[in-house]
Protein backbone atom coordinates (compact mmCIF):
# COMPACT_ATOMS: atom_id res chain seq x y z
CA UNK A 1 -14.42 -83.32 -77.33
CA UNK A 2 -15.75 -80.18 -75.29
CA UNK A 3 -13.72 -78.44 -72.98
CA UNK A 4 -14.96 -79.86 -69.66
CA UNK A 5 -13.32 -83.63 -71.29
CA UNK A 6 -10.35 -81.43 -72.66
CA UNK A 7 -9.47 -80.09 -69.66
CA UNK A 8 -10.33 -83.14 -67.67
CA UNK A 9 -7.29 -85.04 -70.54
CA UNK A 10 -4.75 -82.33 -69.11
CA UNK A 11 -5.74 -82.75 -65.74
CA UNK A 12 -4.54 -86.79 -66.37
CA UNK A 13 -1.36 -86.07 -68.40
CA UNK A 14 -0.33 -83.33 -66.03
CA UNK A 15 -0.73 -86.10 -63.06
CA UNK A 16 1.50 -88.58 -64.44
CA UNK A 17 3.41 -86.15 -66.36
CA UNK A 18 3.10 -87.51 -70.55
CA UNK A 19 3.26 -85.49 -73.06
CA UNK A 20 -0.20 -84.44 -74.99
CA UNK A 21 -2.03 -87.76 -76.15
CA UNK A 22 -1.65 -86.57 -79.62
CA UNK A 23 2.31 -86.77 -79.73
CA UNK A 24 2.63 -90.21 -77.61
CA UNK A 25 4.52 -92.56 -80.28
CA UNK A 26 2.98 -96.34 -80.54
CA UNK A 27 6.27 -97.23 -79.69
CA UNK A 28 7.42 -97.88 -75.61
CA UNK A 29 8.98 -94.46 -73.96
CA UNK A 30 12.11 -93.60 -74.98
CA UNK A 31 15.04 -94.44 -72.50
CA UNK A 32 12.97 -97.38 -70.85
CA UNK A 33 14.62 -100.10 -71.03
CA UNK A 34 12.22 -102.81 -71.14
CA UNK A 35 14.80 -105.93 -70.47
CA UNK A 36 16.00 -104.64 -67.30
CA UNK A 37 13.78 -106.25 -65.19
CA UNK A 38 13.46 -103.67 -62.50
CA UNK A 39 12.37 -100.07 -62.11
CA UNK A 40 11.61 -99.73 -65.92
CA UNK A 41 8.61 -102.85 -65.43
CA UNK A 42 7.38 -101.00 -62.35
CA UNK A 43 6.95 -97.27 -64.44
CA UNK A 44 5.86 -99.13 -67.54
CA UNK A 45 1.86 -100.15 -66.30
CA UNK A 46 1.58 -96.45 -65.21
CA UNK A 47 2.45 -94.78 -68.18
CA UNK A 48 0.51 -97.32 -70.53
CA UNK A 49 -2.40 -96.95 -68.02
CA UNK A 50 -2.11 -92.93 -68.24
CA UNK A 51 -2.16 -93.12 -72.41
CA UNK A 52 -4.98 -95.38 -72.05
CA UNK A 53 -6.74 -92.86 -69.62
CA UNK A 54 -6.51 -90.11 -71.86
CA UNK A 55 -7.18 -91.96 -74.98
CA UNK A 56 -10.55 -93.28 -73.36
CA UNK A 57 -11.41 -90.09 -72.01
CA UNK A 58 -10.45 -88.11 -75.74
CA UNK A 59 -13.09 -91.11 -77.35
CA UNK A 60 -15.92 -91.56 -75.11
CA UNK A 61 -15.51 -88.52 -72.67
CA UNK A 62 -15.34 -91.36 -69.46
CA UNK A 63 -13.93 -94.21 -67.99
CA UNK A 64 -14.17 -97.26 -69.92
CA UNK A 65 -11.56 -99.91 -68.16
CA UNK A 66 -12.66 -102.84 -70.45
CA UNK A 67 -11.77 -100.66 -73.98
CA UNK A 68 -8.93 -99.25 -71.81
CA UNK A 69 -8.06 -103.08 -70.26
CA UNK A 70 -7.97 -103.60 -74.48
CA UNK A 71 -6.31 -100.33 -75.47
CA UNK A 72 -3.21 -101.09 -73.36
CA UNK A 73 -3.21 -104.67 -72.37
CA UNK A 74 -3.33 -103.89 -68.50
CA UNK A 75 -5.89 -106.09 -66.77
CA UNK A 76 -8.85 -104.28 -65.44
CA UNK A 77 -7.19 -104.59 -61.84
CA UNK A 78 -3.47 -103.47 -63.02
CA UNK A 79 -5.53 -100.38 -64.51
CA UNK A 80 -6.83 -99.78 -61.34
CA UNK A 81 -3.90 -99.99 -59.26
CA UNK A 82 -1.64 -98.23 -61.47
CA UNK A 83 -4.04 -95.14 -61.99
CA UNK A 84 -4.66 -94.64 -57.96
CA UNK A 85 -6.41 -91.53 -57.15
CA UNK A 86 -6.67 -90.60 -60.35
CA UNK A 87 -10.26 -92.58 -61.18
CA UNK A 88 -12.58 -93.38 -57.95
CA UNK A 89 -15.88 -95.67 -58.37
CA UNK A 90 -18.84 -94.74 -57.51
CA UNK A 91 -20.08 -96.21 -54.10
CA UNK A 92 -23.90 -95.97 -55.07
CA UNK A 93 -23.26 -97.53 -58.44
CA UNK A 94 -21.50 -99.84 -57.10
CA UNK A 95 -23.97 -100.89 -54.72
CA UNK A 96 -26.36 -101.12 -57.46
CA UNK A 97 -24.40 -103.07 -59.96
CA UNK A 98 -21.60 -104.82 -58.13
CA UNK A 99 -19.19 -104.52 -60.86
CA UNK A 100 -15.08 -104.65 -60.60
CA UNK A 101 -15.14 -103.09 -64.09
CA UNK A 102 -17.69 -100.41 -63.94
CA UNK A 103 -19.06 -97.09 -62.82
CA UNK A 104 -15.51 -95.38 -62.63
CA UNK A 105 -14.85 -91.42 -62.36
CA UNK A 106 -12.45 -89.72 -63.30
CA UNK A 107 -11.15 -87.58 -60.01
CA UNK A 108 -12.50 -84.02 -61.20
CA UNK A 109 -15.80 -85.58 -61.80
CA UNK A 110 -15.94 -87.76 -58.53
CA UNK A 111 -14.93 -84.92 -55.89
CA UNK A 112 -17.27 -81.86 -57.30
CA UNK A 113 -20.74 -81.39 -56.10
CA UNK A 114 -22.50 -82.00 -53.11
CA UNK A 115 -18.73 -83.38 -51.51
CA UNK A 116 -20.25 -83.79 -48.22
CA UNK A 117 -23.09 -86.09 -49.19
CA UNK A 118 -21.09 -87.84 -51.46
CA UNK A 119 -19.13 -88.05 -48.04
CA UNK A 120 -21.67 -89.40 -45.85
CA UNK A 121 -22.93 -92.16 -48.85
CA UNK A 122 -19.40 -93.28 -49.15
CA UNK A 123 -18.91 -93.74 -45.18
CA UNK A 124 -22.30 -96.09 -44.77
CA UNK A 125 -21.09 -97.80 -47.89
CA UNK A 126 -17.80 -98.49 -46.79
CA UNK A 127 -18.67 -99.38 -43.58
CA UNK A 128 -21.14 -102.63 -45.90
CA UNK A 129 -18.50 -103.69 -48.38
CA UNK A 130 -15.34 -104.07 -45.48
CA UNK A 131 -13.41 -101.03 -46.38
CA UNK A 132 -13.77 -101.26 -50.17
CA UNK A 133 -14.21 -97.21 -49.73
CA UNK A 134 -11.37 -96.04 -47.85
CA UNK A 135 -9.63 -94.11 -50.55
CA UNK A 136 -13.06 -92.14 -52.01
CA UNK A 137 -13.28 -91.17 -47.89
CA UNK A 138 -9.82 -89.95 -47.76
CA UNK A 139 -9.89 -87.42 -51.17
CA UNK A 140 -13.62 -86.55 -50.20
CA UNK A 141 -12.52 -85.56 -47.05
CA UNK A 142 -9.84 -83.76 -48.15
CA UNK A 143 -11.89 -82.42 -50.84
CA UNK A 144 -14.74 -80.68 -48.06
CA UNK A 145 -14.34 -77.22 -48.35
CA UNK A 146 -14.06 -75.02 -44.73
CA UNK A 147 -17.17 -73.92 -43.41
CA UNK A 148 -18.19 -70.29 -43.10
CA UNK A 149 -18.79 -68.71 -40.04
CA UNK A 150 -21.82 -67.07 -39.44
CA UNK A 151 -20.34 -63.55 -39.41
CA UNK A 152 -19.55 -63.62 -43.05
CA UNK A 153 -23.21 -64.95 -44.59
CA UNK A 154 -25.38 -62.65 -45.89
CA UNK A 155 -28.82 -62.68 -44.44
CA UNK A 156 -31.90 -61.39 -44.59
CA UNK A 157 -35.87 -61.71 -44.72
CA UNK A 158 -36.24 -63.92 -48.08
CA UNK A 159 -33.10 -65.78 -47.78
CA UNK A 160 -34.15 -69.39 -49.88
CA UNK A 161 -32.17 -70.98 -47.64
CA UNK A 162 -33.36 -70.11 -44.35
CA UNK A 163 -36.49 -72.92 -43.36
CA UNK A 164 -39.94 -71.61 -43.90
CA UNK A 165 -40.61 -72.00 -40.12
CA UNK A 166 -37.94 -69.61 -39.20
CA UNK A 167 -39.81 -66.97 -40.87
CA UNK A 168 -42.95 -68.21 -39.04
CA UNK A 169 -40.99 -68.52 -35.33
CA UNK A 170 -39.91 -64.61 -36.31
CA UNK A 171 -43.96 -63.02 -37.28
CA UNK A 172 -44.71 -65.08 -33.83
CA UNK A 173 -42.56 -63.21 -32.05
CA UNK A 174 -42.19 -60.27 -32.76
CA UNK A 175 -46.53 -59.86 -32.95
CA UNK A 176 -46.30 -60.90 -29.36
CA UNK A 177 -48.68 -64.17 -30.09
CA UNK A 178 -48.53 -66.49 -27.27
CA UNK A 179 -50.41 -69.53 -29.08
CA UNK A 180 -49.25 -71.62 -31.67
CA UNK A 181 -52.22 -71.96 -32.95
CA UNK A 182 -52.78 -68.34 -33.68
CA UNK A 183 -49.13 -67.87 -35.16
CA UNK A 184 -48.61 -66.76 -38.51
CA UNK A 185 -47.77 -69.86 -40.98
CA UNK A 186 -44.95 -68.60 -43.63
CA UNK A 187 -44.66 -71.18 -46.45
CA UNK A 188 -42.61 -71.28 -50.11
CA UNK A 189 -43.62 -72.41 -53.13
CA UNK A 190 -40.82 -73.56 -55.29
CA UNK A 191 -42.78 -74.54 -58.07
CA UNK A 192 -44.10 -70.83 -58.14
CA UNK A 193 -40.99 -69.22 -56.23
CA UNK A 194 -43.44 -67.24 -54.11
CA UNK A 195 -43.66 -67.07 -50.52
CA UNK A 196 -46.92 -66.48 -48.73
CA UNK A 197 -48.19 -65.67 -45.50
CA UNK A 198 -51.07 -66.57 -44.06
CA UNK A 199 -52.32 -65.72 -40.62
CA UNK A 200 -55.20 -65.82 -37.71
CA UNK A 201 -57.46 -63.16 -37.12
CA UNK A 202 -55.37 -62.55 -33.68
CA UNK A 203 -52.52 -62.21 -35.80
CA UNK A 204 -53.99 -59.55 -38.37
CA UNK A 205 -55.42 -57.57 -35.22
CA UNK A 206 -52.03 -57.49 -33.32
CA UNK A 207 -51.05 -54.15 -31.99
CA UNK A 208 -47.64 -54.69 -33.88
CA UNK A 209 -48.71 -55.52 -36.43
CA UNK A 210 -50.25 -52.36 -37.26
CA UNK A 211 -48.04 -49.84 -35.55
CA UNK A 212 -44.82 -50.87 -34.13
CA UNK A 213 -43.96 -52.86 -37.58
CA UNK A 214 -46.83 -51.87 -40.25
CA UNK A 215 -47.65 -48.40 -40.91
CA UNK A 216 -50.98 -46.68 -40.23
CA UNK A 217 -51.54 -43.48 -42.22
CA UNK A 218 -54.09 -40.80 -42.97
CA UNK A 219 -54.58 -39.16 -46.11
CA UNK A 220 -56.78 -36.56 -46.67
CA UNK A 221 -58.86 -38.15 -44.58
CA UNK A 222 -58.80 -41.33 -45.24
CA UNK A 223 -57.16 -43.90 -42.92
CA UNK A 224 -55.02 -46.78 -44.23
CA UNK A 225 -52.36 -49.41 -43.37
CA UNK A 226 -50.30 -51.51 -44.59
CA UNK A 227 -49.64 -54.06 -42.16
CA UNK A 228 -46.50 -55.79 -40.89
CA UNK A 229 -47.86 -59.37 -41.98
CA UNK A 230 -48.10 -57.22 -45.56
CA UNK A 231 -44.85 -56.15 -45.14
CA UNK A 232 -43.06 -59.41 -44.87
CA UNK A 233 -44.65 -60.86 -47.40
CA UNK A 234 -43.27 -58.12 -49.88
CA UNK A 235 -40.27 -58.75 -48.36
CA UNK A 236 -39.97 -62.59 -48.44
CA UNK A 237 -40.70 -62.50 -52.56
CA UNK A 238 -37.96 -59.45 -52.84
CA UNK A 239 -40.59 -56.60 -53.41
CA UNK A 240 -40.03 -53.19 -52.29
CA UNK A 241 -43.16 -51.78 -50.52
CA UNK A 242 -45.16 -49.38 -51.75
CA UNK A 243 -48.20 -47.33 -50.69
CA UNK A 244 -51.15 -46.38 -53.63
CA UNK A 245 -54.72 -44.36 -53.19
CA UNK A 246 -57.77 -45.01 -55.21
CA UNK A 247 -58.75 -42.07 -56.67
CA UNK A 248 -61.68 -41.33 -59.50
CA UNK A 249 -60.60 -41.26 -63.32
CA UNK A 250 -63.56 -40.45 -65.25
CA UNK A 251 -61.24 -40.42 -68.57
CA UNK A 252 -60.42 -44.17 -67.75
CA UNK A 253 -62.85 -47.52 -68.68
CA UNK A 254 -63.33 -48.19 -65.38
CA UNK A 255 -63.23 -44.86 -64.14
CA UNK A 256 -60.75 -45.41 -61.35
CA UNK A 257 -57.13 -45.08 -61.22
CA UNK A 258 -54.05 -45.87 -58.41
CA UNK A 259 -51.84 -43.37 -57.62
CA UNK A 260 -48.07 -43.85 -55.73
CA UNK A 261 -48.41 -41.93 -52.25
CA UNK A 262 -44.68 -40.70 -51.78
CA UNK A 263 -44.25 -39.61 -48.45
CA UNK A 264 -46.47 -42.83 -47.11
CA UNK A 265 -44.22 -45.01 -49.24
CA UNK A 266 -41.33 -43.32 -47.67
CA UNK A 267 -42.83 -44.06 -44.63
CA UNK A 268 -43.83 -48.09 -44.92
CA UNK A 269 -40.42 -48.70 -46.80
CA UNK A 270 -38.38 -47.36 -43.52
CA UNK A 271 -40.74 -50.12 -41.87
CA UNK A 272 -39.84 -52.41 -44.06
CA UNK A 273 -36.19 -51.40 -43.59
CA UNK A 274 -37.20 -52.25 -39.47
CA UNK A 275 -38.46 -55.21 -39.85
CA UNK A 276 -35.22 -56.34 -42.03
CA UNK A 277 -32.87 -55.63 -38.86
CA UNK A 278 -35.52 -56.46 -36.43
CA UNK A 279 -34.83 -60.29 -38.33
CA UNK A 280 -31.05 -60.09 -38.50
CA UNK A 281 -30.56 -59.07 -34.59
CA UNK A 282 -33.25 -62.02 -33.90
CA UNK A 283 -31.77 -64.51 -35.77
CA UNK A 284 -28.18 -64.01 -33.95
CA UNK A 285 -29.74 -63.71 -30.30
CA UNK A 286 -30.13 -67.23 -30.56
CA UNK A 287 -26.82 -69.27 -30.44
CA UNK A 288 -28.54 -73.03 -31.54
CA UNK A 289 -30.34 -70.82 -34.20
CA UNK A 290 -27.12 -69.58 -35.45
CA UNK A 291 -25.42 -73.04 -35.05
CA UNK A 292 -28.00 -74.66 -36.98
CA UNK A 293 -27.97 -71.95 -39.73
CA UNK A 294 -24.36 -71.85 -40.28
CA UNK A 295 -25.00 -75.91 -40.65
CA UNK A 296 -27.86 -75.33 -43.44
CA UNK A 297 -25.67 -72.58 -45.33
CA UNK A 298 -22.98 -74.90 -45.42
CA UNK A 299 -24.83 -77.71 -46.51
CA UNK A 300 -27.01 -75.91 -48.99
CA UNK A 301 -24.26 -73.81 -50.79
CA UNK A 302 -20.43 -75.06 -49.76
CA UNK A 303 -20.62 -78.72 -50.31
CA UNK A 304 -22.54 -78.21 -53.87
């Protein structure tokens, strides 16, 4: 047994309070007695269903209510009602197979991942099968974690999370282009986990993006840029931008060699450093942007 089933076996005898599966005598509890008729018969199914949860869970590492519906003598359906919230059934499974018996959880394993879409499949489902649902809605829903306002998410130009056309709305609009057409087209590749930017020729001639945002330098007499359009694209893939010069190596193969340009580096890198809160403070002057943000952030990270 690893240690996601062995703590998953404590998380059941903790609920209905047994002693390690290990120590539990063949024999009934001690103290029941089983000829009274009354509250004894009503704790009984529980704690036979609870030695039969953990025993199931200790052999095959899930729910098995047939071998446990064996194992303890419980019907599948006194299993289920005795155990409550501690096992929920899947509602897609279900759908699928349309099985009392089958496709249980344990509650750990039910109420972690995406909680919200698990949620939302669980609603439409219960809405099909009459209210067969109610209780998975009721621990998912209690299960949702709180969503975090906008403040407190950390942002920035290359965030995975933030829609490629974001970052295309943002080059737009800050290069001053008035035409779609002529925007800049930001896309991801998540096979590659590279972003790329690709843009018009009225994009790459934009006053911005050559001096308000890229950086225009001469050097020794030679005139170079590196353009904002350049810039975000470092800055999308998490690259820090730097500035090189060709210069002639006659010791080298090809005779040629690149060499770092410090104080234009310096230069391009505080552009760079621009264009990161240029982002932020446009990202925020838009309340629906932020709304719908906050929603993606939550949805992409919180409920998973």
């Amino acid at each position: 047994m690893n240690r996601n089933e062995r703590d998953q076996l404590f998380e059941i005898e903790e609920v209905y309070d047994i002693p390690d599966t290990d120590a539990i005598p063949e024999s009934e509890p001690t103290g029941r007695n089983l000829d009274s008729g009354s509250a004894d018969d009503a704790v009984l199914p529980h704690y036979e269903a609870a030695k039969a949860l953990a025993r199931c869970v200790n052999e095959y590492g899930r729910v098995n209510l047939p071998w446990m519906s064996a194992d303890s003598g419980l019907s599948v359906h006194e299993l289920i009602e005795a155990l409550g919230d501690a096992i929920y059934q899947d509602p897609e499974e279900y759908d699928r197979h349309h099985s009392e018996e089958e496709d249980w959880l344990l509650r750990a394993q039910y109420l972690s991942g995406n909680v919200k879409e698990k949620f939302e499949t669980a609603k439409h489902l219960n809405r099909r099968y009459a209210g067969r649902f109610e209780g998975n809605l009721l621990a998912l829903k209690s299960a949702m974690p709180e969503r975090v306002r906008f403040q407190e998410i950390g942002f920035g130009i290359g965030s995975s999370w933030i829609p490629e056309n974001y970052y295309s709305l943002f080059a737009k609009d800050v290069l001053g282009i008035k035409e779609v057409k002529d925007a800049p087209k930001v896309t991801h590749s998540a096979r590659l986990g590279q972003w790329k930017v690709e843009a018009s020729n009225e994009a790459r001639n934009a006053f911005h993006n050559h001096y308000v945002y890229g950086y225009t330098y001469n050097n020794r007499g030679k005139t170079g840029c590196i353009t904002m359009l350049q810039i975000l694209e470092h800055t999308l893939n998490g690259n820090t931008v730097k500035v090189y010069e060709e210069v002639s190596r006659p010791d080298r193969k090809n005779g040629k060699a690149w060499v770092l340009l410090k104080n234009e580096t310096v230069a391009a890198q505080e552009k760079q450093e621009l264009l990161q809160q240029t982002f932020q403070k446009w990202i925020v002057r838009d309340p629906l942007r932020v709304k719908h943000l906050e929603r993606i952030f939550y949805e992409t990270y919180t409920c998973n």
